[in-house]
N, C-alpha and C. Protein backbone atom coordinates (compact mmCIF):
# COMPACT_ATOMS: atom_id res chain seq x y z
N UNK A 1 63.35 142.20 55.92
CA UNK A 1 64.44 141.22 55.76
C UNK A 1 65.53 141.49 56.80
N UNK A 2 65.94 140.47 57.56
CA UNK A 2 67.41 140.53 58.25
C UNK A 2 68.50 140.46 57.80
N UNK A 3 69.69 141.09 58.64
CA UNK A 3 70.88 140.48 58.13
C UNK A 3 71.30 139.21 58.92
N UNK A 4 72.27 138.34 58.37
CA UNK A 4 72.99 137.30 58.91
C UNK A 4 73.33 137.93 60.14
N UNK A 5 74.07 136.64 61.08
CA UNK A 5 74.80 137.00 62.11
C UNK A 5 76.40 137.60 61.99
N UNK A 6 76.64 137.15 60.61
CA UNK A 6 77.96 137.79 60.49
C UNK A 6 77.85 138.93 60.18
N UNK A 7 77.18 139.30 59.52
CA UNK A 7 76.59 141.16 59.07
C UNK A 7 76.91 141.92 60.53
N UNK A 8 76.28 141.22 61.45
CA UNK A 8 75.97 142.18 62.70
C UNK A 8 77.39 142.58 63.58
N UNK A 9 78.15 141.01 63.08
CA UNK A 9 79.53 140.77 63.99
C UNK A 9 80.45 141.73 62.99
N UNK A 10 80.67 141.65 61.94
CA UNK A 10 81.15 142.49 61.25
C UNK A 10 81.22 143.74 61.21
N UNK A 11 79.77 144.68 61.05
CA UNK A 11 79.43 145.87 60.88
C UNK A 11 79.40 146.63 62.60
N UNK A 12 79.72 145.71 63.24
CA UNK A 12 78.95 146.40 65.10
C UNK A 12 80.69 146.11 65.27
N UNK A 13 80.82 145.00 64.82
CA UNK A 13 82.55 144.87 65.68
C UNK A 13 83.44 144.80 64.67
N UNK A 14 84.23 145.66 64.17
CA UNK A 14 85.58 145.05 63.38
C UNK A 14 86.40 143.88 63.66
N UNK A 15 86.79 143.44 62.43
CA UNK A 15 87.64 142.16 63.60
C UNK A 15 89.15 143.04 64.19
N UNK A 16 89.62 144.16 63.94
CA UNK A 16 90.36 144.48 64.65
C UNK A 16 90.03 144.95 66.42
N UNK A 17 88.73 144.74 66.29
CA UNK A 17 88.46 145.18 67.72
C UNK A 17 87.76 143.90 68.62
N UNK A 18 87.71 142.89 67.72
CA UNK A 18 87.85 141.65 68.45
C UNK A 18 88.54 141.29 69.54
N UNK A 19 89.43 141.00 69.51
CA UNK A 19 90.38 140.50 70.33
C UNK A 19 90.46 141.83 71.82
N UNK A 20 90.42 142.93 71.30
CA UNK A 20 89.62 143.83 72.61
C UNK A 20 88.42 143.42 73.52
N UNK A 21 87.76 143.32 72.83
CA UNK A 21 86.20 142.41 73.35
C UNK A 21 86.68 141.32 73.66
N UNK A 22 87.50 140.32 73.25
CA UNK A 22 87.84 139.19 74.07
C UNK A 22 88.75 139.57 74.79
N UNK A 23 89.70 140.27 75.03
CA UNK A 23 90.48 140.92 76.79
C UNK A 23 89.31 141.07 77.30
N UNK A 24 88.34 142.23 77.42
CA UNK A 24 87.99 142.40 78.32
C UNK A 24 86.75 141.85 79.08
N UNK A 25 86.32 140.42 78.42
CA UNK A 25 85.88 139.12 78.57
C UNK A 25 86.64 138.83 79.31
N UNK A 26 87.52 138.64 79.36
CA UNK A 26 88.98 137.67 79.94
C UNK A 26 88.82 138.26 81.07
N UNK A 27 89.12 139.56 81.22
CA UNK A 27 89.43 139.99 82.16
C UNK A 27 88.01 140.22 83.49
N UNK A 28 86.66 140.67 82.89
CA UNK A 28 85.66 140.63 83.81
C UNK A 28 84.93 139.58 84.30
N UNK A 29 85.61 137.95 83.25
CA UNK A 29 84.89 137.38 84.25
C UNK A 29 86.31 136.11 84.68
N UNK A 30 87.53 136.80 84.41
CA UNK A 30 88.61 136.30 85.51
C UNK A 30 88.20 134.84 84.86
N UNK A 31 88.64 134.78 83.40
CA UNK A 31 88.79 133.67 82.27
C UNK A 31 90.37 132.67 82.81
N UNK A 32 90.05 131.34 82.55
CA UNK A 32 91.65 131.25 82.35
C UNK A 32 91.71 130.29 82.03
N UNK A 33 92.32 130.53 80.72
CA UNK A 33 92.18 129.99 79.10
C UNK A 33 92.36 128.83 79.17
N UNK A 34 92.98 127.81 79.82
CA UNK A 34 93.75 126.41 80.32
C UNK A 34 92.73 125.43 80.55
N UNK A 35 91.44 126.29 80.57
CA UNK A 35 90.54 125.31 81.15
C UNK A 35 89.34 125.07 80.10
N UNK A 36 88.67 124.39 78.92
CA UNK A 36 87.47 124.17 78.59
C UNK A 36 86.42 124.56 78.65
N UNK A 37 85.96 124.69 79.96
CA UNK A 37 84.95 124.95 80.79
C UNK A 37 85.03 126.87 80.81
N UNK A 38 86.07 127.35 80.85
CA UNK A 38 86.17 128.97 80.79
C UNK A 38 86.63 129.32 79.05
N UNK A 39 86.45 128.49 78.35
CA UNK A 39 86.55 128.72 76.77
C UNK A 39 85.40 128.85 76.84
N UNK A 40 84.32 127.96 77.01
CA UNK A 40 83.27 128.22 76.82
C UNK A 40 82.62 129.26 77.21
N UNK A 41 82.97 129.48 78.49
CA UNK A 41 82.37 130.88 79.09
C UNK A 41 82.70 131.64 78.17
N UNK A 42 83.85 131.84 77.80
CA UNK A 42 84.13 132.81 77.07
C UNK A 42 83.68 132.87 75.56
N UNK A 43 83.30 132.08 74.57
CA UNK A 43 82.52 131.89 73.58
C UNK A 43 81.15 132.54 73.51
N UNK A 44 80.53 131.86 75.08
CA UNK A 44 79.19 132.40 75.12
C UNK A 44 79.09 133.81 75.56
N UNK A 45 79.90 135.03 75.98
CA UNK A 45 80.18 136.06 76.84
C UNK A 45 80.23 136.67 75.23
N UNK A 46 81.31 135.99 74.37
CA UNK A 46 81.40 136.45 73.00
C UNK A 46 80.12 136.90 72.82
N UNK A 47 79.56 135.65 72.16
CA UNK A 47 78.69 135.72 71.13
C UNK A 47 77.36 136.92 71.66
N UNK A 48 76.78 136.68 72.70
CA UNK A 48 76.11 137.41 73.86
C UNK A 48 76.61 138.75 73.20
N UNK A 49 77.98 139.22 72.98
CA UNK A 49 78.37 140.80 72.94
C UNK A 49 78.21 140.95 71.36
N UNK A 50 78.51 139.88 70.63
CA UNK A 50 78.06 140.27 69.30
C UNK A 50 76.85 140.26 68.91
N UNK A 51 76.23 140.03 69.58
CA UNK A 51 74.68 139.61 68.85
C UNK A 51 74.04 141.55 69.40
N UNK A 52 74.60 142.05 70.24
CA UNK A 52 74.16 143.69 70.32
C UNK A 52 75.31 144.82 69.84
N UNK A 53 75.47 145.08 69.16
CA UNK A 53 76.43 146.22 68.79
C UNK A 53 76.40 147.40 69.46
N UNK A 54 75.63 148.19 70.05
CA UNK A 54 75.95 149.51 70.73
C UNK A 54 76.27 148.77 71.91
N UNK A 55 76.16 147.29 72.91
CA UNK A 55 76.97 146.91 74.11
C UNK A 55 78.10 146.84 73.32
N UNK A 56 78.51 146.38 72.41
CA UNK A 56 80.07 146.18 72.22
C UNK A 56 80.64 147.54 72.28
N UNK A 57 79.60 148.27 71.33
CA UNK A 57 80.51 149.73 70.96
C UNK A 57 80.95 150.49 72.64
N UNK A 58 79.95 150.05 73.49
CA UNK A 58 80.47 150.81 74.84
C UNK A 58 80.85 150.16 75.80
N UNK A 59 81.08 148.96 75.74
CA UNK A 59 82.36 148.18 75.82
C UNK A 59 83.78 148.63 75.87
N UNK A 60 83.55 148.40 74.48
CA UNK A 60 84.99 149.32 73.87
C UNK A 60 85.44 150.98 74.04
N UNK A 61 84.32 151.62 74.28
CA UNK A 61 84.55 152.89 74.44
C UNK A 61 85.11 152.86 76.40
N UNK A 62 84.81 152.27 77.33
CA UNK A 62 84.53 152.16 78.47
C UNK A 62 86.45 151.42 78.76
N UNK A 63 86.72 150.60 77.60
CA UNK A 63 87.47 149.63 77.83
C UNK A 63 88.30 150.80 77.73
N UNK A 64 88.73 151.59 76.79
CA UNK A 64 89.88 152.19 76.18
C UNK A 64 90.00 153.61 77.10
N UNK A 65 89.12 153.64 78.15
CA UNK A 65 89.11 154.94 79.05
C UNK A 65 90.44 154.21 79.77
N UNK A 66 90.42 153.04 79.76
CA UNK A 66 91.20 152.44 81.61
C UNK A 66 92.57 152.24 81.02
């Protein structure tokens, strides 16, 4: 049996560490928010990082060195 997709987004990413994962979205692929077209990028860059939890977790570990 699987879990949902929220199981994975939940248990791999807190939502306090959300908005981390979306900076540093923002920031690697030089997002800018004003535009539709880079929401989306950024949705799909999301979801892409939630759907694997040890990329997020070293993500975040990688993010919080800098």
């Amino acid at each position: 049996m699987g879990h949902s997709a929220s199981y994975f987004t939940t248990h791999f990413v807190p939502h306090s560490e959300i908005s981390i994962i979306i900076k540093y979205h923002i920031r690697r692929y030089n997002i800018k928010n004003s535009t539709v077209l880079s929401v989306l990028h950024l949705l799909q860059a999301f979801v892409v990082c939630c759907q694997c939890g040890v990329f997020c977790r070293s993500v975040l570990h990688a993010n919080t060195k800098n």
